[in-house]
N, C-alpha and C. Protein backbone atom coordinates (compact mmCIF):
# COMPACT_ATOMS: atom_id res chain seq x y z
N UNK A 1 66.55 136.41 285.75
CA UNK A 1 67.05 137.75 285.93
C UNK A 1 68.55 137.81 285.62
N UNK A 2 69.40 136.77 285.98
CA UNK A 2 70.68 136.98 285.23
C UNK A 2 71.12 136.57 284.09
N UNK A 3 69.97 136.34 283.56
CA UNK A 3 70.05 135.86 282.66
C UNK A 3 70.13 137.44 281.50
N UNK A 4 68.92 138.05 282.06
CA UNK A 4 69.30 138.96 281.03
C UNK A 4 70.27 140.46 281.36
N UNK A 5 70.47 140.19 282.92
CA UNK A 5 72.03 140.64 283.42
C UNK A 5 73.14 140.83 282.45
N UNK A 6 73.47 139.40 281.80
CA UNK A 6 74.49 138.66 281.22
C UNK A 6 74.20 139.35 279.46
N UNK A 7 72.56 139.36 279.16
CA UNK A 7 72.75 139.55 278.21
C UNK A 7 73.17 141.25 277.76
N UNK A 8 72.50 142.08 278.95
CA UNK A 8 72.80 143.56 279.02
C UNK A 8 74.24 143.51 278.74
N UNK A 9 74.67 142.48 279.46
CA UNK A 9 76.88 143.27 279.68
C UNK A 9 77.01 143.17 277.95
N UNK A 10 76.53 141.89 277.65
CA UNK A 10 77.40 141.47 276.48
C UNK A 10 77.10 142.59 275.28
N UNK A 11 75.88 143.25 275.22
CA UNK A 11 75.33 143.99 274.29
C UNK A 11 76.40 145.35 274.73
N UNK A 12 76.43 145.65 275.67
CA UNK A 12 77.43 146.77 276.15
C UNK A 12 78.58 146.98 275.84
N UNK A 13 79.39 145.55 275.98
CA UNK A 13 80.78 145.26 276.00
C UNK A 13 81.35 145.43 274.33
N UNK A 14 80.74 145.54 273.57
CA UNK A 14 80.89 145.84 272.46
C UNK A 14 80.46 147.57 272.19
N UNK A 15 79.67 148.14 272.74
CA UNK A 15 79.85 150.07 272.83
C UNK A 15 81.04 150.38 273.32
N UNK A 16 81.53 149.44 274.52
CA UNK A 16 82.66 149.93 275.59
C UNK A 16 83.88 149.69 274.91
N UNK A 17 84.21 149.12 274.17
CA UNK A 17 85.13 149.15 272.99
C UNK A 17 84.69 149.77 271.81
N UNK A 18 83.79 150.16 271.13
CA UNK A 18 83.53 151.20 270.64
C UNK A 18 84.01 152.72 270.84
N UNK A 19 83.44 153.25 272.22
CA UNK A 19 84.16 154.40 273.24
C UNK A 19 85.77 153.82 272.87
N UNK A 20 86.17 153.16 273.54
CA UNK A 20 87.33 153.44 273.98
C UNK A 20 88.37 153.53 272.57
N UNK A 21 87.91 152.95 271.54
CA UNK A 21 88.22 153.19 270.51
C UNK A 21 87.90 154.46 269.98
N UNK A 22 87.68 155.31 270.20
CA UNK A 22 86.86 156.29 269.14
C UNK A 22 87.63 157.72 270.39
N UNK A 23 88.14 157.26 271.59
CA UNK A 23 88.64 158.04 272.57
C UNK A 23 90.29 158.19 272.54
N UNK A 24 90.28 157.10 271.94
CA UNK A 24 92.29 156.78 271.44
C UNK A 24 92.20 157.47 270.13
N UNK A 25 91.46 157.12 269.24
CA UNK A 25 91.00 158.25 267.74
C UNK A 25 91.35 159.89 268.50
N UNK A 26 90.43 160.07 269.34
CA UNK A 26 90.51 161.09 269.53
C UNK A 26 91.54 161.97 270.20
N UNK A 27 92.68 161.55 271.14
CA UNK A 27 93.40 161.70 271.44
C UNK A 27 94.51 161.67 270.67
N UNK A 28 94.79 160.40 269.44
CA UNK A 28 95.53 160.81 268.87
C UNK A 28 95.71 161.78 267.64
N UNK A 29 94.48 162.19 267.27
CA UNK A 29 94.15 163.35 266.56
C UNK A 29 94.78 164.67 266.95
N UNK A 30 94.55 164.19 268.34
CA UNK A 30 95.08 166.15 269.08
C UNK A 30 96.40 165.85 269.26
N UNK A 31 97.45 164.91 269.04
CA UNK A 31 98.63 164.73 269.52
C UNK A 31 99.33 165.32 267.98
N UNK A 32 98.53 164.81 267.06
CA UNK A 32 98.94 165.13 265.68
C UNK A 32 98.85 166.61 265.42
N UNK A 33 97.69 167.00 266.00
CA UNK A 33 97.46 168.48 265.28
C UNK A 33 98.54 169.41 266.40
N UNK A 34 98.54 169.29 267.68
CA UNK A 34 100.20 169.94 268.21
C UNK A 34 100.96 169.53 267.94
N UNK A 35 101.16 168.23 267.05
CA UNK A 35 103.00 168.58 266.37
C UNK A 35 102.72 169.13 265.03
N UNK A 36 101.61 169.46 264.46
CA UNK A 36 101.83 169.92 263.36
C UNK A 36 101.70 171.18 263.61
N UNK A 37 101.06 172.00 265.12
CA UNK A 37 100.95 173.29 264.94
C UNK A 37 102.64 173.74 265.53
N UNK A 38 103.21 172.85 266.34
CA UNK A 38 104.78 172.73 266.27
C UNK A 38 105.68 173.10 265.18
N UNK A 39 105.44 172.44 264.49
CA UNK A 39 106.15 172.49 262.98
C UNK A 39 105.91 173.37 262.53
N UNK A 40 104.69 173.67 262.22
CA UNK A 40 104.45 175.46 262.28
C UNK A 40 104.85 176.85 262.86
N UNK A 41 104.72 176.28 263.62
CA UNK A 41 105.40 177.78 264.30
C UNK A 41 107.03 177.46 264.24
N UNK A 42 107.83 176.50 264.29
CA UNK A 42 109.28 176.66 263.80
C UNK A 42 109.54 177.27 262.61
N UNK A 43 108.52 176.78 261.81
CA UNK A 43 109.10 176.97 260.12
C UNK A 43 108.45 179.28 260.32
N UNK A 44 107.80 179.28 260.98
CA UNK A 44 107.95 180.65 261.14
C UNK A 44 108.99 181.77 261.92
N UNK A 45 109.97 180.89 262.33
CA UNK A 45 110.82 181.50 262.88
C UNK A 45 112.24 181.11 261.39
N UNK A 46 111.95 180.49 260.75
CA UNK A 46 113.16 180.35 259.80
C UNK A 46 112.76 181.81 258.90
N UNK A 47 111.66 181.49 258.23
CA UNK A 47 111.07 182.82 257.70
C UNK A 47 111.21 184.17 258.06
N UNK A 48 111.28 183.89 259.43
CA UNK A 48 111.58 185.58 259.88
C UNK A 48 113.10 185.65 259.84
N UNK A 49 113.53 184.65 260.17
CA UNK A 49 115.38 184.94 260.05
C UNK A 49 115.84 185.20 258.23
N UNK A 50 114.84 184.38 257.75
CA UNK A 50 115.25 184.81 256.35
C UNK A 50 114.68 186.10 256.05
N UNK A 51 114.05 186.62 256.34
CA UNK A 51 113.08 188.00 255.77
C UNK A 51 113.82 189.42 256.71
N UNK A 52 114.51 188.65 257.65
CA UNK A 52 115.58 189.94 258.09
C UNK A 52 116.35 190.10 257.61
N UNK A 53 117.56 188.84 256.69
CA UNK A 53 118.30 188.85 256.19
C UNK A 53 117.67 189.43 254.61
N UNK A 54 116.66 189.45 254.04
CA UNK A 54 116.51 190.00 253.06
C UNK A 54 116.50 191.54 253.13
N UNK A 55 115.59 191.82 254.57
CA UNK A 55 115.70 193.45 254.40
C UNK A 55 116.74 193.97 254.77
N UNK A 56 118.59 193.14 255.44
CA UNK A 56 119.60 193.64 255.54
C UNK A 56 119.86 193.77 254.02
N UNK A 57 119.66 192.91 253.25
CA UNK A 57 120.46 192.90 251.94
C UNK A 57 120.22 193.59 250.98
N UNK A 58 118.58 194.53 251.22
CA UNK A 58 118.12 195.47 250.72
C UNK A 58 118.28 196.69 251.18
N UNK A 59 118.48 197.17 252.20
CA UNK A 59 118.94 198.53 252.79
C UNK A 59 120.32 198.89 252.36
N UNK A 60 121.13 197.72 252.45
CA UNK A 60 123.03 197.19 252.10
C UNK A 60 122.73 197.96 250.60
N UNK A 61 122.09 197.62 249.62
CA UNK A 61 122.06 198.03 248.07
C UNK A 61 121.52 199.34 247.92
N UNK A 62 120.35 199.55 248.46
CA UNK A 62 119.91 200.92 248.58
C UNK A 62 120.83 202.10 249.34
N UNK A 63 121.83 201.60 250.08
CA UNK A 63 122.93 202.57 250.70
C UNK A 63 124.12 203.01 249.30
N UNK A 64 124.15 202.11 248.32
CA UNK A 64 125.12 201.68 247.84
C UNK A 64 124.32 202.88 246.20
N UNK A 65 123.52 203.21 246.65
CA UNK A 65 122.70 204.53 245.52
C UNK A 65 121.94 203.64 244.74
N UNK A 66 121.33 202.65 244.49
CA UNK A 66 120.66 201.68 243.53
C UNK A 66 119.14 202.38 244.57
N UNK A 67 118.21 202.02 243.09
CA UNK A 67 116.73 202.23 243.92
C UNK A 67 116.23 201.03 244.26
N UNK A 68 115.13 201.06 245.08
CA UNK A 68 114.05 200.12 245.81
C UNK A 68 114.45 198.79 245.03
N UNK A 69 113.76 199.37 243.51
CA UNK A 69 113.10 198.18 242.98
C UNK A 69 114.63 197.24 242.48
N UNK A 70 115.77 197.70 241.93
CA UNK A 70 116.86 197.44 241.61
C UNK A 70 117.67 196.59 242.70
N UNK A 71 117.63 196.85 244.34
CA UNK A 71 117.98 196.37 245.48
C UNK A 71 116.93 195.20 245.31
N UNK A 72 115.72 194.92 244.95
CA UNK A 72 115.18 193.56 245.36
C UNK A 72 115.60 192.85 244.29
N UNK A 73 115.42 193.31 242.95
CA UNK A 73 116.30 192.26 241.95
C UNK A 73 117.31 191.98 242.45
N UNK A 74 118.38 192.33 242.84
CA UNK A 74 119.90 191.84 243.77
C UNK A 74 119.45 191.09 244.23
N UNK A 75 118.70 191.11 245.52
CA UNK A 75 118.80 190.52 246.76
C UNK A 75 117.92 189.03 246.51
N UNK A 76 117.05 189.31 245.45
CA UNK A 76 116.50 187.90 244.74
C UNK A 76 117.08 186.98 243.65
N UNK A 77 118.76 187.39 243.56
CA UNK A 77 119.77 186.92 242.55
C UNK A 77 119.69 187.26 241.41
N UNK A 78 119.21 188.32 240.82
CA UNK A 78 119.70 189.06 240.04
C UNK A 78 120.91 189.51 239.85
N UNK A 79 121.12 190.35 238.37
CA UNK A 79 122.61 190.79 238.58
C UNK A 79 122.60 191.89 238.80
């Protein structure tokens, strides 16, 4: 009987590192995908600081009597 005790663990002890491997996989999967949804959402706050500064630099030209389309050539380095 302990004999095949001994042989149950050993057949096991190789799933149980299996799991625990495949549980560190999995954990570090989700550590990756919140810093990448991190990085994400920063790079959307640069975007919005730039896209305010575009529609200041377009209202600025359109005050100045130029139309719509003439203010985005400017503001996209045009002359």
């Amino acid at each position: 009987m302990t004999d095949e005790n001994n042989t149950d663990r050993k057949k096991c002890s190789g799933k149980g590192k299996a799991m625990l491997t495949y549980g560190i996989i999995q954990l570090s999967s989700s550590v990756v995908s919140a810093i990448a949804l991190a990085v994400i959402a920063l790079s959307f706050c640069s975007v919005t600081k730039e896209a305010k500064i575009f529609n200041e630099c377009i209202e600025e030209v359109q005050s100045n009597g130029k139309s719509a389309s003439k203010a985005v050539h400017y503001c996209n380095g045009g002359k």
